[in-house]
Protein backbone atom coordinates (compact mmCIF):
# COMPACT_ATOMS: atom_id res chain seq x y z
CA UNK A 1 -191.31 66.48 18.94
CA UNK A 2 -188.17 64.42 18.19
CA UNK A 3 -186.31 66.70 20.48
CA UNK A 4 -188.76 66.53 23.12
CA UNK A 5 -188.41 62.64 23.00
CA UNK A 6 -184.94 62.80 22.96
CA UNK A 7 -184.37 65.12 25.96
CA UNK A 8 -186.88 62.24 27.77
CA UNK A 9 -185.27 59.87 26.99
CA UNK A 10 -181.93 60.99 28.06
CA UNK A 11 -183.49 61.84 31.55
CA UNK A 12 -184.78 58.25 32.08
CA UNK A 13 -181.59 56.72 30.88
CA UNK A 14 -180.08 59.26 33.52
CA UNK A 15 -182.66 58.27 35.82
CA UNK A 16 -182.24 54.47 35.88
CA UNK A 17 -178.73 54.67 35.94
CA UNK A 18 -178.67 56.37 39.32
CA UNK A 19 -181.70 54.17 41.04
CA UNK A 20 -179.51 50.83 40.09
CA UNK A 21 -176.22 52.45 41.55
CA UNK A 22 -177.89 53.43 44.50
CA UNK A 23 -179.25 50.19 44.95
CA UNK A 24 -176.21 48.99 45.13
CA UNK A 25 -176.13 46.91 41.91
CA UNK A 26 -174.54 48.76 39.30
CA UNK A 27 -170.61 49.11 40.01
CA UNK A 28 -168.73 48.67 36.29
CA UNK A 29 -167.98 52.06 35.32
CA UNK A 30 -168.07 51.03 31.46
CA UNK A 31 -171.42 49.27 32.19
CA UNK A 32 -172.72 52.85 33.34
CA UNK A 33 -171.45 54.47 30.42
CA UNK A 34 -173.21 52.15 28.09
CA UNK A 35 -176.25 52.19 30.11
CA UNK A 36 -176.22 55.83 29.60
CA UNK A 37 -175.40 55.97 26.29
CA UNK A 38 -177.83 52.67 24.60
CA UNK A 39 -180.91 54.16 23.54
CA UNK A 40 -182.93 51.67 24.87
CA UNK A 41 -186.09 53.13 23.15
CA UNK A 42 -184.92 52.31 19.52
CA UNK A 43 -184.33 48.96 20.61
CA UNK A 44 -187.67 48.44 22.48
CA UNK A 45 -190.13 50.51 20.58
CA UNK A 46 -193.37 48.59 21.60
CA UNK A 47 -194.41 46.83 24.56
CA UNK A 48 -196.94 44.50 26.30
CA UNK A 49 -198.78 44.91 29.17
CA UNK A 50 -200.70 41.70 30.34
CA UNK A 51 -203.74 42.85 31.88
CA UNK A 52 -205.35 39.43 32.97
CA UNK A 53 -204.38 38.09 36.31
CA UNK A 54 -202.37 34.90 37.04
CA UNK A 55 -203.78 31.91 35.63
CA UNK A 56 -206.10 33.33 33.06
CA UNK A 57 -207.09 31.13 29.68
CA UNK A 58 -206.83 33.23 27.66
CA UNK A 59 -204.33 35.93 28.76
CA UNK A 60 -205.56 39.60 27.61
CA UNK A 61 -202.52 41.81 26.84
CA UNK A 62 -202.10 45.46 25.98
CA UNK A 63 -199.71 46.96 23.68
CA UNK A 64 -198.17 49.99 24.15
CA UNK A 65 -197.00 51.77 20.63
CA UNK A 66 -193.67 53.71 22.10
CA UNK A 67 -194.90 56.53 18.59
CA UNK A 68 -198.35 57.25 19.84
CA UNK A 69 -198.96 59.94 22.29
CA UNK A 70 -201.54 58.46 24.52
CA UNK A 71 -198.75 55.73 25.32
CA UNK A 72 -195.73 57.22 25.38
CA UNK A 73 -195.41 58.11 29.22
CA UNK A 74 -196.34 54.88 30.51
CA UNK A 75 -194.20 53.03 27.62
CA UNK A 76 -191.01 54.91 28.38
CA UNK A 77 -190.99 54.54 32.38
CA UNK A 78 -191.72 50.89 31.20
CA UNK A 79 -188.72 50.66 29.26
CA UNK A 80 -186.67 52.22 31.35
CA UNK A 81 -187.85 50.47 34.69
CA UNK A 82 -186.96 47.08 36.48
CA UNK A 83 -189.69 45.21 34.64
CA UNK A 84 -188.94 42.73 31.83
CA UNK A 85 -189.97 44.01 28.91
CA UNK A 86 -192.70 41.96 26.94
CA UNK A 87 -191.70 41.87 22.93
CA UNK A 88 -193.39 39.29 21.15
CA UNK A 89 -196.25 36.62 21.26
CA UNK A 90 -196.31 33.30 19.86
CA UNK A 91 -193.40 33.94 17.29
CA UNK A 92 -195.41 36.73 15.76
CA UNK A 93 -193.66 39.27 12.95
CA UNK A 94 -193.16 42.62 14.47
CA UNK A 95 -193.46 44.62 11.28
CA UNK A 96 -197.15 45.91 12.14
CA UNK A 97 -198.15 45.29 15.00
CA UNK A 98 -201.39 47.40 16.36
CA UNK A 99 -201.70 48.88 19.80
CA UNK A 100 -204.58 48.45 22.29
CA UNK A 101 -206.10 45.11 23.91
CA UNK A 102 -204.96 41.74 22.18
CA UNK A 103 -206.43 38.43 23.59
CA UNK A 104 -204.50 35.16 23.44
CA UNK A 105 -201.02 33.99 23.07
CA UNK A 106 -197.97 33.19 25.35
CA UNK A 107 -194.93 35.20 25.09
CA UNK A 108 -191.65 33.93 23.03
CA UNK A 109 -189.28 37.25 23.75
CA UNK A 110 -188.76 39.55 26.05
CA UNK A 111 -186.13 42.17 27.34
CA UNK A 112 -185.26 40.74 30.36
CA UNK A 113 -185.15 43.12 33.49
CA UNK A 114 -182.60 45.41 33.84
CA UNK A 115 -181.06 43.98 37.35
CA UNK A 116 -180.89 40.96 35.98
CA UNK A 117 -178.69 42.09 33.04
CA UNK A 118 -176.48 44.71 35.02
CA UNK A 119 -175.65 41.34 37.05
CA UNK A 120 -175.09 39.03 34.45
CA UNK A 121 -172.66 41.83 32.14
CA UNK A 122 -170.90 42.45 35.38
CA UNK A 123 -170.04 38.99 36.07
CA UNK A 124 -168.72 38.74 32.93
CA UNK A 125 -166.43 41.51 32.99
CA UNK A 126 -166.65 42.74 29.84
CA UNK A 127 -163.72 44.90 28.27
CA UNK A 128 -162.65 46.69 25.07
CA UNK A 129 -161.65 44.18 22.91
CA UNK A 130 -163.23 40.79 23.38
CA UNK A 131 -165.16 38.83 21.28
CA UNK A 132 -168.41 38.46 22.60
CA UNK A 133 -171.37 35.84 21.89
CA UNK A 134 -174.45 36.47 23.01
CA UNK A 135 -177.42 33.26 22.68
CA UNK A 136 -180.43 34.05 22.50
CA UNK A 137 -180.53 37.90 22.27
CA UNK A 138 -184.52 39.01 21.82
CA UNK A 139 -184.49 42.49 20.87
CA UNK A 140 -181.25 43.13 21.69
CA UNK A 141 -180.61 45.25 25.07
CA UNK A 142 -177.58 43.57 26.40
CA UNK A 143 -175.88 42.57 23.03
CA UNK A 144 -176.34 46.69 22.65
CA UNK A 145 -174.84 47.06 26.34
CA UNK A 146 -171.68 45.21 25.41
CA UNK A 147 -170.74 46.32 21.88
CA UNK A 148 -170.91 49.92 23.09
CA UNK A 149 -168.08 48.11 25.96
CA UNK A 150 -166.19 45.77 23.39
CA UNK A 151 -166.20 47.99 20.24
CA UNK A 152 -168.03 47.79 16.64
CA UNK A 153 -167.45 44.63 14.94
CA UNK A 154 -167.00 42.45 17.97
CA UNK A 155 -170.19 41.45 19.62
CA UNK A 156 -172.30 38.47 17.77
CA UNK A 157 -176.00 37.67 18.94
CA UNK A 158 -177.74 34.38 17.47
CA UNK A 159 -181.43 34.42 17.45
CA UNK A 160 -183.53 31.31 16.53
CA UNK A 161 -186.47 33.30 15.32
CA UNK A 162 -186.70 34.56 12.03
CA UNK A 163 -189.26 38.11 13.18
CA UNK A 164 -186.86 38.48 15.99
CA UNK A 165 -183.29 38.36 14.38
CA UNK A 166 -184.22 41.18 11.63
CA UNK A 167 -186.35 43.64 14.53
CA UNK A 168 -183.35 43.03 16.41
CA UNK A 169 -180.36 43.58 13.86
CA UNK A 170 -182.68 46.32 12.00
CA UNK A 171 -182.98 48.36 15.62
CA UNK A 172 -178.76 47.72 16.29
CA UNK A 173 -178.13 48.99 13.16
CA UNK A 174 -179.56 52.26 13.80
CA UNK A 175 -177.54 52.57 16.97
CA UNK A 176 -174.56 52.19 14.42
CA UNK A 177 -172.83 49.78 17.52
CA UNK A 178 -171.20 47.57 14.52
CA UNK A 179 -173.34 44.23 16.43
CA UNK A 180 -174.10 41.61 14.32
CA UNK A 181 -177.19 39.55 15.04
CA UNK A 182 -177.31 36.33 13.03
CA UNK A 183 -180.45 33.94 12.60
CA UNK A 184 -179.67 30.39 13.91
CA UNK A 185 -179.74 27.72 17.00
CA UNK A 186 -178.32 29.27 19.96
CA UNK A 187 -177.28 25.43 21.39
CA UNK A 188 -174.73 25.55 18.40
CA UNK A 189 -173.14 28.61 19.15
CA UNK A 190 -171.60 30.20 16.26
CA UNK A 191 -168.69 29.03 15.19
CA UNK A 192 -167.40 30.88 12.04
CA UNK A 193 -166.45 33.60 14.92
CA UNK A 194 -165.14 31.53 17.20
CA UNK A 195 -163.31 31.63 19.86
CA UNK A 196 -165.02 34.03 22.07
CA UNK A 197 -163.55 35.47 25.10
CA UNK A 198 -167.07 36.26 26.42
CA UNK A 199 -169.96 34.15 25.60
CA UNK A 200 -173.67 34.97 27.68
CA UNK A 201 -176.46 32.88 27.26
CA UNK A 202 -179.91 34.89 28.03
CA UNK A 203 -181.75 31.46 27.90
CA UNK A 204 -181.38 28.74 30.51
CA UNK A 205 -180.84 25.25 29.86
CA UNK A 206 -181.05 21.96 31.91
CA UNK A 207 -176.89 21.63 31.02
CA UNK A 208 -174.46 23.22 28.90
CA UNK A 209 -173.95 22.36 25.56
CA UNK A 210 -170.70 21.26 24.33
CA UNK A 211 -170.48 23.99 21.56
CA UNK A 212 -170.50 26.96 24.18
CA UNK A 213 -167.49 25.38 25.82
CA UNK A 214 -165.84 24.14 22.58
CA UNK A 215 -166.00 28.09 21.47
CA UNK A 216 -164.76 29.32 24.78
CA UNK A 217 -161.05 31.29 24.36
CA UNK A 218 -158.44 30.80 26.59
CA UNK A 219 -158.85 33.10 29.51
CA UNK A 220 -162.80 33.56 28.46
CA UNK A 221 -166.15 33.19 30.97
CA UNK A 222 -169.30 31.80 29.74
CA UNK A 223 -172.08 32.64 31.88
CA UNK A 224 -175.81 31.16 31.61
CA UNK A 225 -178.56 29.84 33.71
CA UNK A 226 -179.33 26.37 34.45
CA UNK A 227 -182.97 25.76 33.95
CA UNK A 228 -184.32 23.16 36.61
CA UNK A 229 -188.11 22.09 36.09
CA UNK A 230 -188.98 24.97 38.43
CA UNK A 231 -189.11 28.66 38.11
CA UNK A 232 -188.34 29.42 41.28
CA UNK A 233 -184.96 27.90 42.24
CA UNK A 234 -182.75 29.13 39.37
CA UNK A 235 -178.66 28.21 38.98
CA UNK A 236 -176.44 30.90 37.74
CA UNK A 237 -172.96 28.70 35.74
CA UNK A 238 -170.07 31.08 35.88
CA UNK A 239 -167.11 29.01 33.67
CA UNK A 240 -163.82 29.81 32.72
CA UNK A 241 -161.46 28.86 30.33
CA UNK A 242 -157.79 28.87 32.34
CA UNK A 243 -154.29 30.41 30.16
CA UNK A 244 -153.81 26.02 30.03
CA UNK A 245 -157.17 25.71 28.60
CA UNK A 246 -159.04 23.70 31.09
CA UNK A 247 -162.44 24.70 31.96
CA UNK A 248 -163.53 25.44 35.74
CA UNK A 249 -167.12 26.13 36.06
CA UNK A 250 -168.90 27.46 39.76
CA UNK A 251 -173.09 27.54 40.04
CA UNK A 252 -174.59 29.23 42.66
CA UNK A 253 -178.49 30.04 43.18
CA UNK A 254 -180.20 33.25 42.62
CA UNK A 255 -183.11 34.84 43.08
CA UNK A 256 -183.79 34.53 39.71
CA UNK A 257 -182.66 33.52 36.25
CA UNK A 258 -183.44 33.47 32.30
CA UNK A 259 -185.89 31.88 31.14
CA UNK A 260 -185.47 28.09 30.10
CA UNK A 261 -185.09 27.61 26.04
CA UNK A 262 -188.19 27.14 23.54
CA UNK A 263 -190.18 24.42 24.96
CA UNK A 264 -188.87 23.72 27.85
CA UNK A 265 -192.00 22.97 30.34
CA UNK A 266 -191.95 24.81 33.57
CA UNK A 267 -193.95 22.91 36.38
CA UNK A 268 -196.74 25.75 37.36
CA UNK A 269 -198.03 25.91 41.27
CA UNK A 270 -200.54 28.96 40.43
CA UNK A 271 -203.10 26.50 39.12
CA UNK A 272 -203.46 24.87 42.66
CA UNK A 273 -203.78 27.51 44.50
CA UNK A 274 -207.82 27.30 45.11
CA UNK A 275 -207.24 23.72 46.23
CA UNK A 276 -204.22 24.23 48.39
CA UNK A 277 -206.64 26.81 50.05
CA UNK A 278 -209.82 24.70 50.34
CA UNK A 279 -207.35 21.50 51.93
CA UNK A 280 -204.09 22.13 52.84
CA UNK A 281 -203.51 19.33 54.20
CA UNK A 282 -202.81 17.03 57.39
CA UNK A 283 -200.77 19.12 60.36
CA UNK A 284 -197.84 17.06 61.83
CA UNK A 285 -194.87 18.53 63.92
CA UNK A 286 -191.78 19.59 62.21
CA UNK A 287 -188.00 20.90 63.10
CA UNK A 288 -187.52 22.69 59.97
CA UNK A 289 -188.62 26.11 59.88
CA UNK A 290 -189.21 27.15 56.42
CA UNK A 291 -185.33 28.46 54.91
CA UNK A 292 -185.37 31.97 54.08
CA UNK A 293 -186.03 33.02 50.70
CA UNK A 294 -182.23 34.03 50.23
CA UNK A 295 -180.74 30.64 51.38
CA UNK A 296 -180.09 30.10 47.54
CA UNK A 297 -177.54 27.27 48.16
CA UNK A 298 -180.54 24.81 49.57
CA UNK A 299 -183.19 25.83 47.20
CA UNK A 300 -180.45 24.97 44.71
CA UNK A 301 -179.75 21.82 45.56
CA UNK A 302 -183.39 20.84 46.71
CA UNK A 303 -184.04 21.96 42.79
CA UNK A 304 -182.12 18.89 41.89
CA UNK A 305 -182.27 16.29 45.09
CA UNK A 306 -186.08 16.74 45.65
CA UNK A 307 -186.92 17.26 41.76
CA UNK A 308 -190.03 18.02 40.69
CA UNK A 309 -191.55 20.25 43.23
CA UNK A 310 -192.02 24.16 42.64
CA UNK A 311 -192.82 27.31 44.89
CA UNK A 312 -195.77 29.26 44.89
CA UNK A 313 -194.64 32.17 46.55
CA UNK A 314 -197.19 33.96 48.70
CA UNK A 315 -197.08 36.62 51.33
CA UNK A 316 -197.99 34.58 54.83
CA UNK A 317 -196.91 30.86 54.34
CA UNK A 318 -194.48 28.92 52.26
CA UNK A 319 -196.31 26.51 50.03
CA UNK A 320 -193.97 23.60 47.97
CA UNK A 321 -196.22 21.87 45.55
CA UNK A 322 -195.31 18.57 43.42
CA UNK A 323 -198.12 19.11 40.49
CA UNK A 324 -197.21 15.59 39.15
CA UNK A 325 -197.96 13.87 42.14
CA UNK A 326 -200.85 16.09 43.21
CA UNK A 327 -199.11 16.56 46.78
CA UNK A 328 -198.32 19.80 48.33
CA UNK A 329 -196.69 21.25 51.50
CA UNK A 330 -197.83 24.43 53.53
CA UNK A 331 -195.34 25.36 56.06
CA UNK A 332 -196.25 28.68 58.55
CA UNK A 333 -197.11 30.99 59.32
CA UNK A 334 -194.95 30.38 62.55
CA UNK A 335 -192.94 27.33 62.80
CA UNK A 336 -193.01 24.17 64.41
CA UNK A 337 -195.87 22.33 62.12
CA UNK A 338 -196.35 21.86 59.00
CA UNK A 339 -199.32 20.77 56.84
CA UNK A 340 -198.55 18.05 54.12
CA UNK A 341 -201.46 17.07 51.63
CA UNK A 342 -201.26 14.13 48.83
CA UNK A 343 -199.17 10.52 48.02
CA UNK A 344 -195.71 12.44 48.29
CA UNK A 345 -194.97 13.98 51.59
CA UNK A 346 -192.65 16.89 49.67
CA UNK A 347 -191.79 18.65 52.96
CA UNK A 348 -190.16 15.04 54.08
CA UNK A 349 -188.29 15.70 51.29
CA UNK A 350 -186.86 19.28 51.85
CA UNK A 351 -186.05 18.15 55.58
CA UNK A 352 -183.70 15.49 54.41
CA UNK A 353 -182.22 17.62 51.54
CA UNK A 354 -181.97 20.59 54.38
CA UNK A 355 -180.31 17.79 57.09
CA UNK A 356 -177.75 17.09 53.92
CA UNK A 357 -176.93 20.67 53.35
CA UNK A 358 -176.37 21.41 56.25
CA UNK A 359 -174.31 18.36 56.95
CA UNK A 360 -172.48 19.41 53.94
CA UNK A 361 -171.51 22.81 55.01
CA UNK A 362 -174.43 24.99 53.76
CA UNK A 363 -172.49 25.34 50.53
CA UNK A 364 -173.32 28.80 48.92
CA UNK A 365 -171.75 27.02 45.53
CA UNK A 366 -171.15 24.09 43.61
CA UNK A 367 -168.49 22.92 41.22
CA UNK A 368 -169.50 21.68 38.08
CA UNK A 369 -167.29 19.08 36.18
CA UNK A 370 -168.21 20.27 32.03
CA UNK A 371 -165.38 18.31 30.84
CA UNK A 372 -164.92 20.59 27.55
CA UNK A 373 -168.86 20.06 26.84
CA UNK A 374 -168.68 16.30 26.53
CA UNK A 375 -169.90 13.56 28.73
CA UNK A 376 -171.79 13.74 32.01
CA UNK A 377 -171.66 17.01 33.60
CA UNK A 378 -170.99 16.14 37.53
CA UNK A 379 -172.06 18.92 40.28
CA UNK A 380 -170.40 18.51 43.79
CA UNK A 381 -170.20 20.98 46.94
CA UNK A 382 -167.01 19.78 47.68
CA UNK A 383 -164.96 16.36 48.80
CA UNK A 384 -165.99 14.05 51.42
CA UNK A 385 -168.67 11.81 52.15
CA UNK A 386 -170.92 14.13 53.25
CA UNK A 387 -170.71 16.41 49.56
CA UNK A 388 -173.54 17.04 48.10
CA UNK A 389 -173.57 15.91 44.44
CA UNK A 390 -175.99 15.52 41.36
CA UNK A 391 -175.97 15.02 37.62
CA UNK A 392 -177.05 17.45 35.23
CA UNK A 393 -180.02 16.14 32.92
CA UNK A 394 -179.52 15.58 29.15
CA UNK A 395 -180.02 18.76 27.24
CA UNK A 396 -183.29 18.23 25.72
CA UNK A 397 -182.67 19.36 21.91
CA UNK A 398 -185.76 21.59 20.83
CA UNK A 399 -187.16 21.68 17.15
CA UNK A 400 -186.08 24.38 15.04
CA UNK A 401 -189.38 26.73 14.31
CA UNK A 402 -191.30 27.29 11.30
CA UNK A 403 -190.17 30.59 9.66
């Protein structure tokens, strides 16, 4: 049977690899190797399934037990596909945990999808050698991906939850990669092994705290997401340490990002939709046609220059909705009106932040003044009057949990 599993497993490793290279993502040739070679399975050996549909109180889950036969199939084309990977609900110990339906809960970790993580390694270009921090590691996938690339002994992953650091460090361990996963607050870093020459945080955050850049080597990238109040307008920070140790830092949007850290409150358009159905609002004439979906640079910025609004994305119109202000925007299908319901006219908004963008350039990326970590953490597309700029919100500290 073990053999069996084994011989499986190898061909969906094999199998992945070759659907992400052909999809153009996967280019590192070390990456591939340690794609190939990370038995994802040991590190994932249990998953959830949510069954419920979007916006369901509570949410009914399934878990899939990677050891029982009657899950097996659909658990390791899970694990090996482009879905994140659901771990762990509400903090909960993942000594024992029993397979089949399971109502309630929110999830706390998660493997995030593989895409994702391919992008994120390769952007980091990871190498034999460096001293790599990982925040906020789950179950351990990508710390796994670059200790096979950096060598035993060299990659560190800190953990805030107590179930999560030992499933993770007890799975690593049986690799035999020589990672170390320590329990602790990811916004701290980890200094006893500091400086890093690669530090990746798999949690977003609203800025960057000062102790990622304060453990940043010479020559090193640090690479995380910035969490806006929205889901769908994510910021991907690419910094780097220079050989003269100042710190240049570049965010660009992406389609998507990490999730923001523990407590961090998302604003949710799902929960309107049966109202933005039933009214959508008031028609009036409008230039703006709504951006495509991959015109990251002025989603971006309308993230921080028209805060508080959030995408629900749906197949035949483009709807923008401000849940604290109870206003919403439907724009399309076809263009030249748009229909704007509520106190806050949010798609007079995103025509004056699209008018500025485009004024400015239609910047693809922004510089971000960190200032080693202290102070106020500037963003700018550039010199001139017409620049776009911003100011990174405070980092909202989170309290340590319960163990």
């Amino acid at each position: 049977m073990a053999l069996d599993l084994n011989r499986a497993t190898c061909g969906q490793r094999a199998g992945m690899v070759e659907r992400l290279i052909a999809e153009g993502g996967l280019t590192d040739v070390l990456l591939r190797d340690a794609l190939l070679h990370v038995r994802r399975e040991v590190l994932l050996p249990h998953a959830y399934v949510r069954v419920s549909g979007p916006g369901a109180d509570p949410i009914v889950w399934r878990l899939l037990d990677g050891t029982h036969p009657e899950d097996r199939q659909e658990w390791l084309e899970l694990i090996h596909s482009d879905e994140s990977i659901l771990i762990q609900r509400d903090g909960e110990a993942l000594d024992a945990l029993g397979r089949g339906p399971v109502t309630g809960g929110h999830m706390t970790s998660m493997s995030t999808y593989t895409p994702l993580t391919v992008e994120a390694l390769q952007a980091m270009a990871l190498g034999p050698g460096q001293r790599y921090l990982e925040l906020g590691p789950g179950p351990g996938v990508s710390l796994a991906l670059a200790a096979t690339i950096t060598g035993p002994g060299l990659a560190t992953g800190v953990e805030r939850d107590t179930h999560m650091a030992a499933f993770a460090q007890r799975n690593l361990d049986r690799l035999g990669l020589g990672a170390a996963v320590v329990e602790g607050d990811a916004l701290e870093g980890h200094e006893p092994r500091a400086p890093y020459d690669r530090i990746h945080s798999g949690i977003g955050v609203p800025r960057v705290p000062h102790a990622w850049v304060d453990q940043l080597a010479r020559g090193g990238r640090l690479l995380t997401t910035l969490a806006t109040r929205t889901p769908s307008w994510p910021g991907h920070l690419l910094a780097t340490r220079t050989p003269a140790g100042t710190v240049e830092a570049v965010l660009r949007g992406r389609r998507r990002g990490y999730r923001p850290l523990l407590g961090y409150r998302w604003l949710n358009a799902v929960d309107y939709r049966a109202r933005v159905t039933a009214d959508p609002g008031t028609a009036r004439p409008t230039r703006l046609a709504p951006p495509p979906d991959d015109a990251y640079g002025f989603w971006l910025a309308a993230a921080y220059l028209a805060p508080g609004l959030v995408r629900d994305f749906q197949p035949t119109t483009m709807t923008v909705v401000a849940p604290e202000d109870d206003s919403w925007a439907v724009a399309g299908p076809g263009n030249g009106t748009v229909r704007v319901h509520g106190p806050r006219d949010v798609w007079a908004e995103l025509e004056d932040v699209h008018a500025r963008w485009e004024a400015a350039g239609r910047p693809k990326r922004y510089h971000v003044e960190l200032r080693d970590g202290s102070g106020t953490q500037h963003v700018t597309s550039g010199t001139g009057p017409k620049a776009l700029t911003w100011t990174l919100p405070p980092l909202a500290l989170v309290p340590r949990q319960a163990p």
